[in-house]
C-alpha atoms as a PDB file:
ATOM      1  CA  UNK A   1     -14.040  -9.391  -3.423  1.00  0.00           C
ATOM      2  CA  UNK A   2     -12.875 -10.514  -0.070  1.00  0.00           C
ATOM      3  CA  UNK A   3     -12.659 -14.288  -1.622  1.00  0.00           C
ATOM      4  CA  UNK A   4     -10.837 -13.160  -4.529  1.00  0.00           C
ATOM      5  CA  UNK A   5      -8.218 -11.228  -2.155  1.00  0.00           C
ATOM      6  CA  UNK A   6      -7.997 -14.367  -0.067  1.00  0.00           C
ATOM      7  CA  UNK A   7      -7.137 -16.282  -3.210  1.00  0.00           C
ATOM      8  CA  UNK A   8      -4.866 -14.349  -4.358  1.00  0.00           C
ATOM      9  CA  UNK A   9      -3.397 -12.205  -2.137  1.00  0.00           C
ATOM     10  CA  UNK A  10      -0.484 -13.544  -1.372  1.00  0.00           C
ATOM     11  CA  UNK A  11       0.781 -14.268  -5.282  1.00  0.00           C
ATOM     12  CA  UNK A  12       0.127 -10.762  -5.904  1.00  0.00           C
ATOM     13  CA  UNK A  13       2.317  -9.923  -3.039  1.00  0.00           C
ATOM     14  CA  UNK A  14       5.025 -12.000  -4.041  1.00  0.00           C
ATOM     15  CA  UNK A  15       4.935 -10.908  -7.660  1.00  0.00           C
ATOM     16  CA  UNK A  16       4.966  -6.900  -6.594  1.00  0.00           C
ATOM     17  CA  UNK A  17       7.923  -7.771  -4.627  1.00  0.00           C
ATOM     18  CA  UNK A  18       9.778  -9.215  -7.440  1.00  0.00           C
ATOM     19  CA  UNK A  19       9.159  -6.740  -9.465  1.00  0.00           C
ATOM     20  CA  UNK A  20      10.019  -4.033  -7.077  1.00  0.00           C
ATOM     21  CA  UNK A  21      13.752  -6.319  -6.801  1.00  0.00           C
ATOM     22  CA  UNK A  22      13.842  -6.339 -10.352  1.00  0.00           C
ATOM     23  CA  UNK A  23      13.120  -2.538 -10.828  1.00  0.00           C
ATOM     24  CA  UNK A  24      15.550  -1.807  -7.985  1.00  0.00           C
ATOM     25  CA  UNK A  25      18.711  -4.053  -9.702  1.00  0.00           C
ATOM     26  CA  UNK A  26      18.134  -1.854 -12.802  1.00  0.00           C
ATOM     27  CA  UNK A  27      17.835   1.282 -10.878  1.00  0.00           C
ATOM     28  CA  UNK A  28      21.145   1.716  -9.709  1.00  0.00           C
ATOM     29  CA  UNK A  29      23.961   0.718  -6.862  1.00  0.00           C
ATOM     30  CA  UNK A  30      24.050   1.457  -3.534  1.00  0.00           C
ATOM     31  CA  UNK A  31      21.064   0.697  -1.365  1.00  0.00           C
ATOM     32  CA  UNK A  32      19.394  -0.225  -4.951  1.00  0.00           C
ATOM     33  CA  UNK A  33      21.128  -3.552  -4.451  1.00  0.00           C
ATOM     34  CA  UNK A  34      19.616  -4.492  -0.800  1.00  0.00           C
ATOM     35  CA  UNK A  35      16.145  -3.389  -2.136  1.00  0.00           C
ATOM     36  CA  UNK A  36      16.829  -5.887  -5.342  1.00  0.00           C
ATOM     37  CA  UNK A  37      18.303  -8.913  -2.801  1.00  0.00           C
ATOM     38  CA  UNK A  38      15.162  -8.807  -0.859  1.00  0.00           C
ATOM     39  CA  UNK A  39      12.862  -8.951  -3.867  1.00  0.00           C
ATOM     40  CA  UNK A  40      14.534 -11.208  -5.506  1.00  0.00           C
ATOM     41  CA  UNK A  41      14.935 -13.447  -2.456  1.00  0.00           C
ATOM     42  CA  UNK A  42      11.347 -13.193  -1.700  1.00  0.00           C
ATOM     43  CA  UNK A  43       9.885 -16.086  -4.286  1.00  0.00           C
ATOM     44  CA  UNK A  44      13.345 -18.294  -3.402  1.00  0.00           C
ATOM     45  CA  UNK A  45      12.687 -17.948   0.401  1.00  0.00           C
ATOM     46  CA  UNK A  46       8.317 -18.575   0.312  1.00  0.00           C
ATOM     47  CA  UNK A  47       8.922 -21.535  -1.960  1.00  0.00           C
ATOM     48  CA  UNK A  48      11.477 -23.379   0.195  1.00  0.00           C
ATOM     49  CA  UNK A  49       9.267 -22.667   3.011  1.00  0.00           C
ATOM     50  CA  UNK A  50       6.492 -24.338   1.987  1.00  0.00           C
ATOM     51  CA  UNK A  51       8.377 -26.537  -0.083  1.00  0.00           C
ATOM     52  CA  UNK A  52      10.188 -28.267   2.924  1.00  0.00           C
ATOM     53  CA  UNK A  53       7.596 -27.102   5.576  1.00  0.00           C
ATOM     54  CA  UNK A  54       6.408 -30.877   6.938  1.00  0.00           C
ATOM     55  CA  UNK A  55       3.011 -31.292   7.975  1.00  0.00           C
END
Protein backbone atom coordinates (compact mmCIF):
# COMPACT_ATOMS: atom_id res chain seq x y z
CA UNK A 1 0.00 0.00 0.00
CA UNK A 2 2.67 2.37 1.06
CA UNK A 3 4.38 1.78 -2.60
CA UNK A 4 1.26 2.32 -4.33
CA UNK A 5 0.72 5.75 -2.29
CA UNK A 6 4.28 6.66 -3.13
CA UNK A 7 3.47 6.10 -6.78
CA UNK A 8 0.76 7.80 -6.95
CA UNK A 9 0.25 10.13 -4.50
CA UNK A 10 1.00 13.04 -5.85
CA UNK A 11 -1.28 12.59 -9.32
CA UNK A 12 -4.07 11.89 -7.12
CA UNK A 13 -3.40 15.08 -5.37
CA UNK A 14 -3.19 17.07 -8.32
CA UNK A 15 -6.27 15.57 -9.92
CA UNK A 16 -8.52 16.20 -6.50
CA UNK A 17 -7.36 19.66 -6.75
CA UNK A 18 -8.56 20.16 -10.18
CA UNK A 19 -11.50 18.89 -9.62
CA UNK A 20 -12.17 20.75 -6.49
CA UNK A 21 -11.25 24.18 -9.06
CA UNK A 22 -13.52 22.83 -11.44
CA UNK A 23 -16.42 22.14 -8.93
CA UNK A 24 -15.74 25.54 -7.34
CA UNK A 25 -15.97 27.64 -11.02
CA UNK A 26 -19.41 25.96 -11.37
CA UNK A 27 -20.40 26.60 -7.87
CA UNK A 28 -20.79 30.11 -7.87
CA UNK A 29 -18.94 33.79 -7.59
CA UNK A 30 -17.38 35.24 -4.93
CA UNK A 31 -14.70 33.36 -3.06
CA UNK A 32 -15.91 30.34 -5.51
CA UNK A 33 -13.59 31.99 -8.01
CA UNK A 34 -10.20 32.04 -5.76
CA UNK A 35 -11.00 28.37 -4.77
CA UNK A 36 -11.39 27.60 -8.80
CA UNK A 37 -7.92 29.84 -9.67
CA UNK A 38 -5.99 27.75 -7.31
CA UNK A 39 -7.23 24.43 -8.65
CA UNK A 40 -7.04 25.20 -11.80
CA UNK A 41 -3.56 26.70 -11.45
CA UNK A 42 -2.38 23.74 -9.63
CA UNK A 43 -1.56 21.24 -12.83
CA UNK A 44 -0.24 24.66 -14.87
CA UNK A 45 2.10 25.61 -11.92
CA UNK A 46 3.58 21.55 -11.00
CA UNK A 47 4.14 21.06 -14.71
CA UNK A 48 6.23 24.18 -15.37
CA UNK A 49 8.05 23.33 -12.33
CA UNK A 50 9.30 20.30 -13.25
CA UNK A 51 9.12 21.10 -16.71
CA UNK A 52 11.85 23.89 -16.50
CA UNK A 53 13.33 22.64 -13.13
CA UNK A 54 17.25 21.94 -14.43
CA UNK A 55 19.05 19.24 -12.94
Amino acid sequence: MRALLRLWGAPLAIAILTMAGLIGALAGDGHWNGVAAIGLATPVVVGAWFGLRRK
